[in-house]
PDB file of N, CA and C in Angstrom:
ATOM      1  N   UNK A   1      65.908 -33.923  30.296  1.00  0.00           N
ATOM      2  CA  UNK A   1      66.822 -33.670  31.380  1.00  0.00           C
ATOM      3  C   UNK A   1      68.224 -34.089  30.955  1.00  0.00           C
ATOM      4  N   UNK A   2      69.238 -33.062  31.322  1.00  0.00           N
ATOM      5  CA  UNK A   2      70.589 -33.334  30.960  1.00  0.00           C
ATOM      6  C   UNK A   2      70.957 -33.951  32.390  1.00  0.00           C
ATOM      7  N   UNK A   3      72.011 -34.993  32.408  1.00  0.00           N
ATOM      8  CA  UNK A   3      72.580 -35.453  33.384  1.00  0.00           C
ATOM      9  C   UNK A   3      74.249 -35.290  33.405  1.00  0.00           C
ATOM     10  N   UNK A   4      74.724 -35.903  34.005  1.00  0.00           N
ATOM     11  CA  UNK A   4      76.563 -34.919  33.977  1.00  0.00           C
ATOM     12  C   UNK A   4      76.714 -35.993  35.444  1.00  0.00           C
ATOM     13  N   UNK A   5      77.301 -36.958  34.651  1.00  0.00           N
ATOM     14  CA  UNK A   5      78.329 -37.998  35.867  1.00  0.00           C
ATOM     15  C   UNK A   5      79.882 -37.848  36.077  1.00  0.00           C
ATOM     16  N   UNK A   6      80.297 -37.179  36.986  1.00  0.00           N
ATOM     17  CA  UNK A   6      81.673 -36.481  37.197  1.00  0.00           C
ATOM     18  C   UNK A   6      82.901 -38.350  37.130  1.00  0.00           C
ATOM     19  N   UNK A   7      83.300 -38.306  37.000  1.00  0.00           N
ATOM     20  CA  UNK A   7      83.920 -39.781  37.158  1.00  0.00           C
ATOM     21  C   UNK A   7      83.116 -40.796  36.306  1.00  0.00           C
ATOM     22  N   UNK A   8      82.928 -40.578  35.038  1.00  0.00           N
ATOM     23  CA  UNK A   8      81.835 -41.292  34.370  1.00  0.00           C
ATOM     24  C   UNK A   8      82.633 -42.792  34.039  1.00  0.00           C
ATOM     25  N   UNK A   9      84.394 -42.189  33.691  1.00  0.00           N
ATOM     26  CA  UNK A   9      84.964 -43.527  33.241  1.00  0.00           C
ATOM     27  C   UNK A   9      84.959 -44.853  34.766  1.00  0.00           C
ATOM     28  N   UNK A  10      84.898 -44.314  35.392  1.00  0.00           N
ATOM     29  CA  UNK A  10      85.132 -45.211  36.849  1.00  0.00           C
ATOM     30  C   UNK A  10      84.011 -46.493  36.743  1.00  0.00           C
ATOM     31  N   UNK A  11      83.989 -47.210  38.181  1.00  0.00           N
ATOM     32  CA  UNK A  11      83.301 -48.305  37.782  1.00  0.00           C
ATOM     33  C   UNK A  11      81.776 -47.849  38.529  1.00  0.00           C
ATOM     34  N   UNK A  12      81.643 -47.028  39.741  1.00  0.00           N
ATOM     35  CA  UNK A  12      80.308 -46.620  39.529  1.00  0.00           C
ATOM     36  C   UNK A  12      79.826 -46.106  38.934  1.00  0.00           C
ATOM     37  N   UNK A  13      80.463 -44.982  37.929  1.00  0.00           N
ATOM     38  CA  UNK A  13      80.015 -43.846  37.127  1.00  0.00           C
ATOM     39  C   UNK A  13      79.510 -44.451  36.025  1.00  0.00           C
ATOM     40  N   UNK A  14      80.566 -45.657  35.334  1.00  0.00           N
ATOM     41  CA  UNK A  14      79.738 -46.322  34.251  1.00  0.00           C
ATOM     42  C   UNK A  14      78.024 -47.175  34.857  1.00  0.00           C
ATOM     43  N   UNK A  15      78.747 -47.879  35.547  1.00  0.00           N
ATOM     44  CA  UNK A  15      77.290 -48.602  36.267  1.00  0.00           C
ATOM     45  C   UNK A  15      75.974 -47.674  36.036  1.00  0.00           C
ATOM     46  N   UNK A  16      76.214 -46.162  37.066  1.00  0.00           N
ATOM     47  CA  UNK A  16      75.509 -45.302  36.911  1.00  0.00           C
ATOM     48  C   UNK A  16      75.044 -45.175  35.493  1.00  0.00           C
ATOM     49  N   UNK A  17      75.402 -45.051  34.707  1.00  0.00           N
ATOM     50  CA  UNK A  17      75.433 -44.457  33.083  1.00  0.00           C
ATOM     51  C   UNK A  17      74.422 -45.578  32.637  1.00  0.00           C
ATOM     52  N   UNK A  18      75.033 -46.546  32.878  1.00  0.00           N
ATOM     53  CA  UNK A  18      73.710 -47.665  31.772  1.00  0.00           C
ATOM     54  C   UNK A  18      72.910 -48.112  32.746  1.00  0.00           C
ATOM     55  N   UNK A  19      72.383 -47.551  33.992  1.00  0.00           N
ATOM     56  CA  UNK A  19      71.395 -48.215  34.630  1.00  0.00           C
ATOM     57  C   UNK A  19      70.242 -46.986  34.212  1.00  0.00           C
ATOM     58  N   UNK A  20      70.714 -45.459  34.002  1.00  0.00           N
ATOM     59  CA  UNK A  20      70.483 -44.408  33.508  1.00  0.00           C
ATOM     60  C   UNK A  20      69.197 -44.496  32.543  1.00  0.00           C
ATOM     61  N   UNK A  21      70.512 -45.228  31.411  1.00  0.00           N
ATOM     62  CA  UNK A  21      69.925 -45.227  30.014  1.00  0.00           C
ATOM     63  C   UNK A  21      68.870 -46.390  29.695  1.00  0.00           C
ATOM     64  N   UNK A  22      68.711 -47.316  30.923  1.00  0.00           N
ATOM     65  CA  UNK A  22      67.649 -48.419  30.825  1.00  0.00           C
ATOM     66  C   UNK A  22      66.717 -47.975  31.486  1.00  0.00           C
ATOM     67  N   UNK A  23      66.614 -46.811  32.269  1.00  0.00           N
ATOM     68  CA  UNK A  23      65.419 -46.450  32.806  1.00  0.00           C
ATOM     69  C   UNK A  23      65.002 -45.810  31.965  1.00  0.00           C
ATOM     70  N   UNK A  24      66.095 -44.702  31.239  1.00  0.00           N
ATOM     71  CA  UNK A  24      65.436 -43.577  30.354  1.00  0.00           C
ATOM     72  C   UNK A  24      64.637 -42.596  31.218  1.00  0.00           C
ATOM     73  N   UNK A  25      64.459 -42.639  32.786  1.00  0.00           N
ATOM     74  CA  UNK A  25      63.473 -41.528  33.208  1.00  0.00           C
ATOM     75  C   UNK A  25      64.559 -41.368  34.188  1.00  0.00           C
ATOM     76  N   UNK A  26      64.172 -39.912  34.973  1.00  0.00           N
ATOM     77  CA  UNK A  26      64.545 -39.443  36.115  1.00  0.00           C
ATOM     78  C   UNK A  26      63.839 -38.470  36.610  1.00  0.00           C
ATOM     79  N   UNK A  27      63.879 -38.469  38.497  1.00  0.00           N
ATOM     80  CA  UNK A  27      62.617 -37.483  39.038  1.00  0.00           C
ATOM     81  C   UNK A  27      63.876 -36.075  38.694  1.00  0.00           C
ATOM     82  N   UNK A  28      62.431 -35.018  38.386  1.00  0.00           N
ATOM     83  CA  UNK A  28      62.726 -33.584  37.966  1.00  0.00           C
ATOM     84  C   UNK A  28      62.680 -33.061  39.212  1.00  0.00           C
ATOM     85  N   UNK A  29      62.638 -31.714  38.897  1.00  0.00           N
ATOM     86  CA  UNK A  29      62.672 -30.469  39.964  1.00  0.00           C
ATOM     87  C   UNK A  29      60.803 -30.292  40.399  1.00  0.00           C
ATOM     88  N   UNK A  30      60.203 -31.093  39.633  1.00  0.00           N
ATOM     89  CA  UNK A  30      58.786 -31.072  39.942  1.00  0.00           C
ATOM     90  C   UNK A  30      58.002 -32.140  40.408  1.00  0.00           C
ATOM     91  N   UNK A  31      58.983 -33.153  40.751  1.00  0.00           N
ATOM     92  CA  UNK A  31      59.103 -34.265  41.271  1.00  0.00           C
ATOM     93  C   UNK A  31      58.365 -35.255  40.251  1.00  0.00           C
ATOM     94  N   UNK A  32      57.992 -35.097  39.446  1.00  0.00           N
ATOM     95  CA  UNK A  32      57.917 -36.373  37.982  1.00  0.00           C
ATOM     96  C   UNK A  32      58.826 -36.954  37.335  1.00  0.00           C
ATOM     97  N   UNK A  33      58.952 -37.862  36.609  1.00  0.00           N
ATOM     98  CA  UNK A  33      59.619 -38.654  35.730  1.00  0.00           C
ATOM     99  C   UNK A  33      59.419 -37.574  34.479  1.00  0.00           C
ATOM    100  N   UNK A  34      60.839 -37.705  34.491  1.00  0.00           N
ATOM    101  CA  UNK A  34      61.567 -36.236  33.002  1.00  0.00           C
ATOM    102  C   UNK A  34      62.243 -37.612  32.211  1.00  0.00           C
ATOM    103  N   UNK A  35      62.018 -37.725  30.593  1.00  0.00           N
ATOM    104  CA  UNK A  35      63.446 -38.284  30.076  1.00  0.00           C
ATOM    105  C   UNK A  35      64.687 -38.035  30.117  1.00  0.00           C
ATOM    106  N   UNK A  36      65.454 -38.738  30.196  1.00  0.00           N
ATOM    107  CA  UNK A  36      66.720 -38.276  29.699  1.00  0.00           C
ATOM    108  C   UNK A  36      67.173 -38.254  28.576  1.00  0.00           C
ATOM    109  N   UNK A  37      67.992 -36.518  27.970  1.00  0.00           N
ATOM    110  CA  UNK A  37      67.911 -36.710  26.683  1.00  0.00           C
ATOM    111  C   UNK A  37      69.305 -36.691  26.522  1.00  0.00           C
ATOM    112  N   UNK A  38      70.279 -36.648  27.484  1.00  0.00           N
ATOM    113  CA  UNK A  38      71.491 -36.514  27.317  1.00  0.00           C
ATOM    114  C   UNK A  38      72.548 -36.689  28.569  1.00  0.00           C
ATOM    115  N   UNK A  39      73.476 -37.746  28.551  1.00  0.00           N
ATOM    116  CA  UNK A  39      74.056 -38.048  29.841  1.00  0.00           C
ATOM    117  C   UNK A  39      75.362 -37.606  29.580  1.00  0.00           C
ATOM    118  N   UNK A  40      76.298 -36.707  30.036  1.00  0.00           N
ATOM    119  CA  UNK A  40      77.400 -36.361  29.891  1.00  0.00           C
ATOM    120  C   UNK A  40      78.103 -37.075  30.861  1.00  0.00           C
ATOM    121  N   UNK A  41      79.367 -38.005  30.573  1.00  0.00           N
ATOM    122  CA  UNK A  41      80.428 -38.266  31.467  1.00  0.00           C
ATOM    123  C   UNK A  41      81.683 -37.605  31.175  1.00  0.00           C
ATOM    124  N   UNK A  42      82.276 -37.312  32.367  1.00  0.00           N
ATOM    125  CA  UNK A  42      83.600 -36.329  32.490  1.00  0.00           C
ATOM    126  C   UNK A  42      84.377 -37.271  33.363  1.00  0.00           C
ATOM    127  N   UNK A  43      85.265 -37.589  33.144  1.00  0.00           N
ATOM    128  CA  UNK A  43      86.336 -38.393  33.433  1.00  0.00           C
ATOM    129  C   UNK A  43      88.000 -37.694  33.239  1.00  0.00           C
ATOM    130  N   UNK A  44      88.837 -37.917  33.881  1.00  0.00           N
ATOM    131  CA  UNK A  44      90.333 -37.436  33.261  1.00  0.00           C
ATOM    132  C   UNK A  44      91.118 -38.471  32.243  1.00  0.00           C
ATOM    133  N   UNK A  45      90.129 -39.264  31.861  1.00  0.00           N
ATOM    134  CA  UNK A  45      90.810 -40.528  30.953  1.00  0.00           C
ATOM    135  C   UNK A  45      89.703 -40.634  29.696  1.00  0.00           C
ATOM    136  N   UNK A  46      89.652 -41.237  29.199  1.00  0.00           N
ATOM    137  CA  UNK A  46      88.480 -41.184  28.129  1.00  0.00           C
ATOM    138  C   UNK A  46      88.466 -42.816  28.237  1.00  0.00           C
ATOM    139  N   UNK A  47      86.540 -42.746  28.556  1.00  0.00           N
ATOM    140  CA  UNK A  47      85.540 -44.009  29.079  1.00  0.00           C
ATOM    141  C   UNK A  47      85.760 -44.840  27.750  1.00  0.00           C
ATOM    142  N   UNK A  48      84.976 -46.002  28.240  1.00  0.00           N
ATOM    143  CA  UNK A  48      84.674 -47.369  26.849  1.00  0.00           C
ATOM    144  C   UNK A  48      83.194 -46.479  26.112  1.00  0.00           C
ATOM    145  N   UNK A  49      83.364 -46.054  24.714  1.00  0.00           N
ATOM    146  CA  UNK A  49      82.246 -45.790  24.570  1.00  0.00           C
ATOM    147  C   UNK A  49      81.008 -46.660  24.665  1.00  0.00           C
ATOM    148  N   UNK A  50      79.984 -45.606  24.953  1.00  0.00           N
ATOM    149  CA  UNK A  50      78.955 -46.378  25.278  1.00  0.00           C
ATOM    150  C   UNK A  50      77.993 -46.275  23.622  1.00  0.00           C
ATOM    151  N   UNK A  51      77.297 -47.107  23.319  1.00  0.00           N
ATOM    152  CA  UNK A  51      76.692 -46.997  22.029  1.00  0.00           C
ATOM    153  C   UNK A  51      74.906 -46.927  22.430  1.00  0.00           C
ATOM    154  N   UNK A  52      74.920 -45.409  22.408  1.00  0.00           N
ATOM    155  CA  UNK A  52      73.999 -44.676  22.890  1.00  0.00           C
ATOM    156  C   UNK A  52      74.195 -43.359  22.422  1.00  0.00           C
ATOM    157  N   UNK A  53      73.467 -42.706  21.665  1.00  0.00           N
ATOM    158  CA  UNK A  53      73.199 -41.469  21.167  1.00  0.00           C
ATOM    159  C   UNK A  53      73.261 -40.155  22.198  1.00  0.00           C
ATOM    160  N   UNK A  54      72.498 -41.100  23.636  1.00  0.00           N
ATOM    161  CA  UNK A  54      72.479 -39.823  24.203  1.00  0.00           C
ATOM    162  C   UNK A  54      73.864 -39.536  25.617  1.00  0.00           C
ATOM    163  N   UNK A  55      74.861 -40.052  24.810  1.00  0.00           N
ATOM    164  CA  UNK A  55      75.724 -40.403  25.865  1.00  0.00           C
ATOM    165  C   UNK A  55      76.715 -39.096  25.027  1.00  0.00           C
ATOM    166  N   UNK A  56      77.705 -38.524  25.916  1.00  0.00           N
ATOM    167  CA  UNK A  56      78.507 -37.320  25.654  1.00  0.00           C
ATOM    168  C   UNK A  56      79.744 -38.091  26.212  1.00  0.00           C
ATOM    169  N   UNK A  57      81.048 -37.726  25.871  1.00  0.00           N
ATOM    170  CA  UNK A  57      82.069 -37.796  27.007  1.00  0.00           C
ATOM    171  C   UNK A  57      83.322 -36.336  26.928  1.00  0.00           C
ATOM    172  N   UNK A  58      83.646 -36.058  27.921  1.00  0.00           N
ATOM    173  CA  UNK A  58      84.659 -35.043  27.884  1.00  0.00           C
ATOM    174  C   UNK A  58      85.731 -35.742  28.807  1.00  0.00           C
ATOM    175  N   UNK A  59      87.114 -35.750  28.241  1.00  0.00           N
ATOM    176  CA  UNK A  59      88.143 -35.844  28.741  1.00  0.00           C
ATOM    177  C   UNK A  59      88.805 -34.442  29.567  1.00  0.00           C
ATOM    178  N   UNK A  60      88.707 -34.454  30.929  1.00  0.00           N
ATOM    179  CA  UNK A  60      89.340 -33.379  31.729  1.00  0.00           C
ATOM    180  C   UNK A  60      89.168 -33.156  32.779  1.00  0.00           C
ATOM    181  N   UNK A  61      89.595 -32.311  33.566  1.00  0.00           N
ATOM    182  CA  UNK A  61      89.885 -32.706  35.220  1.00  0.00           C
ATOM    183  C   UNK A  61      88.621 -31.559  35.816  1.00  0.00           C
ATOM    184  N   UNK A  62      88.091 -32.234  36.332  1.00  0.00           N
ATOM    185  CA  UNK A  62      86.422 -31.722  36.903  1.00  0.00           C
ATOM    186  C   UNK A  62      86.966 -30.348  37.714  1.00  0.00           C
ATOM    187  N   UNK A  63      88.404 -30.326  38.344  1.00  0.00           N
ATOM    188  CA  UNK A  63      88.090 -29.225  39.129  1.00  0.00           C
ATOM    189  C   UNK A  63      88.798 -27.822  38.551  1.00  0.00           C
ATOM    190  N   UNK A  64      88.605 -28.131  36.898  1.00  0.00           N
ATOM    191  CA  UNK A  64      88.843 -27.051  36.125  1.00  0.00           C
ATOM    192  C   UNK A  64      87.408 -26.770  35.585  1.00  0.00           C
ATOM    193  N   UNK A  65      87.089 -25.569  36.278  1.00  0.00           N
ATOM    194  CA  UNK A  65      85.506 -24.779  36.309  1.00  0.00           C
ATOM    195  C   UNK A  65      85.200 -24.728  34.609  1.00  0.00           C
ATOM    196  N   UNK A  66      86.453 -24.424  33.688  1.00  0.00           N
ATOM    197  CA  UNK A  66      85.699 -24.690  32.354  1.00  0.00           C
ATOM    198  C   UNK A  66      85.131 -25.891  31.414  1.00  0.00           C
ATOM    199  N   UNK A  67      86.002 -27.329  32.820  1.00  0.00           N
ATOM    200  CA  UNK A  67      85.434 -28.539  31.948  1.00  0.00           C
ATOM    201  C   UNK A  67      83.789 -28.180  32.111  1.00  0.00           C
ATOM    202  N   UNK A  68      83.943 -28.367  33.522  1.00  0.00           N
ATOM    203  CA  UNK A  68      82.102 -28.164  34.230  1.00  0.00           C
ATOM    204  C   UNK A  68      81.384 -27.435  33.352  1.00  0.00           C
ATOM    205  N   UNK A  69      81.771 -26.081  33.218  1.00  0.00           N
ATOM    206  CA  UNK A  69      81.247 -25.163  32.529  1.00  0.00           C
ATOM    207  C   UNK A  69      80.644 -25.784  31.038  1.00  0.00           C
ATOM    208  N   UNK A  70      81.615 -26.342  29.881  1.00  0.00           N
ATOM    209  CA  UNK A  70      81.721 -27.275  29.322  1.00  0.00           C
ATOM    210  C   UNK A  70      80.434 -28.066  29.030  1.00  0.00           C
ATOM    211  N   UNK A  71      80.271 -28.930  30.114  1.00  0.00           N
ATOM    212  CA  UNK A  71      79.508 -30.344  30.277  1.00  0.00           C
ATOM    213  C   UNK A  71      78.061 -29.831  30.145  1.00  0.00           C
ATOM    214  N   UNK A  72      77.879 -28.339  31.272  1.00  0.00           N
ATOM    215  CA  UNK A  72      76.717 -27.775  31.611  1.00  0.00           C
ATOM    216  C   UNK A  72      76.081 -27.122  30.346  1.00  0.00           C
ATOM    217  N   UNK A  73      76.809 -26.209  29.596  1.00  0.00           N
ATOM    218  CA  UNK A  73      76.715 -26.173  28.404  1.00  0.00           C
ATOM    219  C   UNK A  73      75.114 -24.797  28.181  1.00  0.00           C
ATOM    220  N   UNK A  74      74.543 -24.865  28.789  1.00  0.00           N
ATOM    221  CA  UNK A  74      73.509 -23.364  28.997  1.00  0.00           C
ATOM    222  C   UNK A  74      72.893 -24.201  29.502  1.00  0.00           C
ATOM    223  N   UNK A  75      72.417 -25.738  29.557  1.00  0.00           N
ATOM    224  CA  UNK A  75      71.060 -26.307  30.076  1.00  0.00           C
ATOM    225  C   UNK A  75      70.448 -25.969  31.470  1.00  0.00           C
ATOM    226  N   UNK A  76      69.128 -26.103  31.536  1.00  0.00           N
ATOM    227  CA  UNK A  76      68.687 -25.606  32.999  1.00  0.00           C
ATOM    228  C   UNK A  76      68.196 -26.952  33.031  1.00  0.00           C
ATOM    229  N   UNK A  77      67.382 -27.933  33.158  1.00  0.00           N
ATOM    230  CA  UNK A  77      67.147 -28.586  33.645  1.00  0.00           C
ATOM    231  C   UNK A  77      68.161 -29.801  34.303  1.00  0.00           C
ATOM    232  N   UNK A  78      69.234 -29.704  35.126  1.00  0.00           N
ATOM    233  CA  UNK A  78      70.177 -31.140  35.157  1.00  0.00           C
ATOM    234  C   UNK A  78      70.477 -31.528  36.414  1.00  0.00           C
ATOM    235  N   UNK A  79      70.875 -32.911  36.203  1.00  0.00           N
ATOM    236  CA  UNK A  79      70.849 -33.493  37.451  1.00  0.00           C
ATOM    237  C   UNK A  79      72.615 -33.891  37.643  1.00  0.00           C
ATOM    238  N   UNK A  80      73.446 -33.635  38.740  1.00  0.00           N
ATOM    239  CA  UNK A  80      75.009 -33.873  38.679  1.00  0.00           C
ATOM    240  C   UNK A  80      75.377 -35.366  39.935  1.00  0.00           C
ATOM    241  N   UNK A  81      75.895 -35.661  39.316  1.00  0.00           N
ATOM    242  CA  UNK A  81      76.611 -37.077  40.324  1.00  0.00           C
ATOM    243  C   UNK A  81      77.745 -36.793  40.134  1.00  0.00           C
ATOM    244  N   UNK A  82      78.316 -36.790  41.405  1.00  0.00           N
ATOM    245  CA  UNK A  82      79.762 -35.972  41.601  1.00  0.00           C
ATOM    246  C   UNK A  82      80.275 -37.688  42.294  1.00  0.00           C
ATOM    247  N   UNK A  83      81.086 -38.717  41.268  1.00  0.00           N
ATOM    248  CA  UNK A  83      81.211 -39.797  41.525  1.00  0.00           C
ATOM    249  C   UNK A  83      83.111 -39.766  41.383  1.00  0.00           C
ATOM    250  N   UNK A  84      83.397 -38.742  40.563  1.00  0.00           N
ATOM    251  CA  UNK A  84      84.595 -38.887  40.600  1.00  0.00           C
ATOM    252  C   UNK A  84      85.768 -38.611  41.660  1.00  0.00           C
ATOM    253  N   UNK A  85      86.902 -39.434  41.803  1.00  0.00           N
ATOM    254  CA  UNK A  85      87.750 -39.241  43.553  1.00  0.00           C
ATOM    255  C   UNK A  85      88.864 -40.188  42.998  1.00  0.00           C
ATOM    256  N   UNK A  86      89.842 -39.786  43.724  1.00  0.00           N
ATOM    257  CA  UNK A  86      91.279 -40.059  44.300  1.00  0.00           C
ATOM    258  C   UNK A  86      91.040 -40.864  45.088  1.00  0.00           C
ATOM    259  N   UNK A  87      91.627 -41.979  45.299  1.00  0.00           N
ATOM    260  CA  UNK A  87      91.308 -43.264  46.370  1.00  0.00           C
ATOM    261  C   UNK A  87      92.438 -43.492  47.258  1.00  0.00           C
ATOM    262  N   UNK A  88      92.510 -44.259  48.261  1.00  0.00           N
ATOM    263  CA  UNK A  88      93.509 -44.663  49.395  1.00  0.00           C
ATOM    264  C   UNK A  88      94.831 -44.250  49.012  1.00  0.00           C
ATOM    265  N   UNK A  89      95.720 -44.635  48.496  1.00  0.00           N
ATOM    266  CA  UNK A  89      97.333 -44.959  48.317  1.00  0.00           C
ATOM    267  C   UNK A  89      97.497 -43.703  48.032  1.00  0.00           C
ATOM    268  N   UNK A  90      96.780 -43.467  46.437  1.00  0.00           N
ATOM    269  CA  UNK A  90      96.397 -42.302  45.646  1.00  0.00           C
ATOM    270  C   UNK A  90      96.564 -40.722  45.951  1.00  0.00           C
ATOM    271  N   UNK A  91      95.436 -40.805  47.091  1.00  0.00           N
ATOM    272  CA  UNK A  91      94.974 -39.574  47.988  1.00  0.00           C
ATOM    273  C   UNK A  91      96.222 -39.451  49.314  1.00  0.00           C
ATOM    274  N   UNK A  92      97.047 -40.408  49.539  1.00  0.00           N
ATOM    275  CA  UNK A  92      97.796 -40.397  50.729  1.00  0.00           C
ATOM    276  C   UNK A  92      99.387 -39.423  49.562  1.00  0.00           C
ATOM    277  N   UNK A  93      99.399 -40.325  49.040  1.00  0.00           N
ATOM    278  CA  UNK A  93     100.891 -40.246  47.847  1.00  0.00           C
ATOM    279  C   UNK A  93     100.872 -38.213  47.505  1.00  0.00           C
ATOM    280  N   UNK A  94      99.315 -37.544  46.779  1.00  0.00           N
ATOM    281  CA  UNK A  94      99.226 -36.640  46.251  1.00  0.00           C
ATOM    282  C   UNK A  94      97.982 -36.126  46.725  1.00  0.00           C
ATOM    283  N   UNK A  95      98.289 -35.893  47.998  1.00  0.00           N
ATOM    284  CA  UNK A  95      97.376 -34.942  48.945  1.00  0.00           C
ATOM    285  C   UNK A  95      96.547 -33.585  48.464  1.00  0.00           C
ATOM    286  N   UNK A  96      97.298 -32.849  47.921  1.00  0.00           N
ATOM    287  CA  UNK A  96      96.716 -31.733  47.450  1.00  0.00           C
ATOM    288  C   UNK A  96      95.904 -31.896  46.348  1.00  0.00           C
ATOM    289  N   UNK A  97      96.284 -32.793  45.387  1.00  0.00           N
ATOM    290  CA  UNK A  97      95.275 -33.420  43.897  1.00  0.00           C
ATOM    291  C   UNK A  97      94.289 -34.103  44.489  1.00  0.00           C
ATOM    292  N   UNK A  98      94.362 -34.448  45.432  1.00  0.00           N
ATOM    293  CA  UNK A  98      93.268 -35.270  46.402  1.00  0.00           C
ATOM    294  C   UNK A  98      91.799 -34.165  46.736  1.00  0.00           C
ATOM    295  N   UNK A  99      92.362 -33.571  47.548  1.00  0.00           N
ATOM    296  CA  UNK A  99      91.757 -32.372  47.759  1.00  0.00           C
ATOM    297  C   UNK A  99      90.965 -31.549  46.692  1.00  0.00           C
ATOM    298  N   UNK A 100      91.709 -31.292  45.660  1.00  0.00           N
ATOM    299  CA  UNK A 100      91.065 -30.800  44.906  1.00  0.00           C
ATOM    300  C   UNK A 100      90.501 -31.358  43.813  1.00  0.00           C
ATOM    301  N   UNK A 101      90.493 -32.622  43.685  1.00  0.00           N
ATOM    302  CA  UNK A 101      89.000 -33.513  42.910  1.00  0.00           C
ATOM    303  C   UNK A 101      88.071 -33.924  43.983  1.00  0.00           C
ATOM    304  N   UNK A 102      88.426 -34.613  45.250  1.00  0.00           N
ATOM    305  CA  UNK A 102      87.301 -35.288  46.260  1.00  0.00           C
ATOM    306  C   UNK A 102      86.749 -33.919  46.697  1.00  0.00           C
ATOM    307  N   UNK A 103      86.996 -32.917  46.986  1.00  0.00           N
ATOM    308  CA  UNK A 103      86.369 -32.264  47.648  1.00  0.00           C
ATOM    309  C   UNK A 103      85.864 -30.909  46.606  1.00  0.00           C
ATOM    310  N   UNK A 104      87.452 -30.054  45.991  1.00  0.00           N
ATOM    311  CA  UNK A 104      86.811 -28.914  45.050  1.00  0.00           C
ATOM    312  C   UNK A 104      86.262 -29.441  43.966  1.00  0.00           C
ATOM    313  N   UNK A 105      86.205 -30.722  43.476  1.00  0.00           N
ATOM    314  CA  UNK A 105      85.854 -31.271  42.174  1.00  0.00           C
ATOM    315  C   UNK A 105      84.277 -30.935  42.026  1.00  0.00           C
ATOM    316  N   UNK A 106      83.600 -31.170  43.327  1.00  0.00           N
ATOM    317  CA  UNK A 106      81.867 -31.450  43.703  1.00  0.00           C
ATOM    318  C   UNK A 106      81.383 -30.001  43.826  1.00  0.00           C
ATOM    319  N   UNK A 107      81.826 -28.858  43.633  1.00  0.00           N
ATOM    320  CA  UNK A 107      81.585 -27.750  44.234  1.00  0.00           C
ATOM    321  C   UNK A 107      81.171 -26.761  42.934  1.00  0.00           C
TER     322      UNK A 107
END
């Protein structure tokens, strides 16, 4: 199973990432425990690498359909955590960039 954490550099997205890679499993589309053979994080900054083989990272802004496109890469089996967002001050200051990571980013 490919996985794809949108906001991977952030502080849940990493959390997410190595709680991931210590399980090594995740429920499938058939409701069993699938490995994970590959966790992609997408961030607009580039993360602390993680020293893990099955870790990917792409630097770029999620609500450009070719990062996604990108991350997804032909796989069918994957699971997406759409963790990445614009926060308080952030989202007030640049409303429209707001909009289009918290909301078109997940889509």
């Amino acid at each position: 199973m490919k996985v794809i954490i949108t906001g991977g550099g952030g502080f849940l997205g990493s959390q997410l990432a190595t709680t991931l890679l210590d399980h090594g499993k995740l429920t499938g589309p058939s409701g069993g425990q699938e490995p994970i053979e590959e966790i992609m994080l997408i961030d607009a900054r580039l993360v602390m690498p993680q020293n893990d083989p099955r870790v990917q990272q792409i630097v770029g802004d999620i609500s450009n359909r070719d990062v996604i496109d990108e991350a997804i890469g032909g796989a069918i089996n994957i699971s997406i955590f759409h963790l990445a967002s614009m926060v308080s001050g952030e989202c007030e200051d640049h409303y429209d960039d707001a909009l289009r990571v918290n909301l078109d980013g997940g889509r």
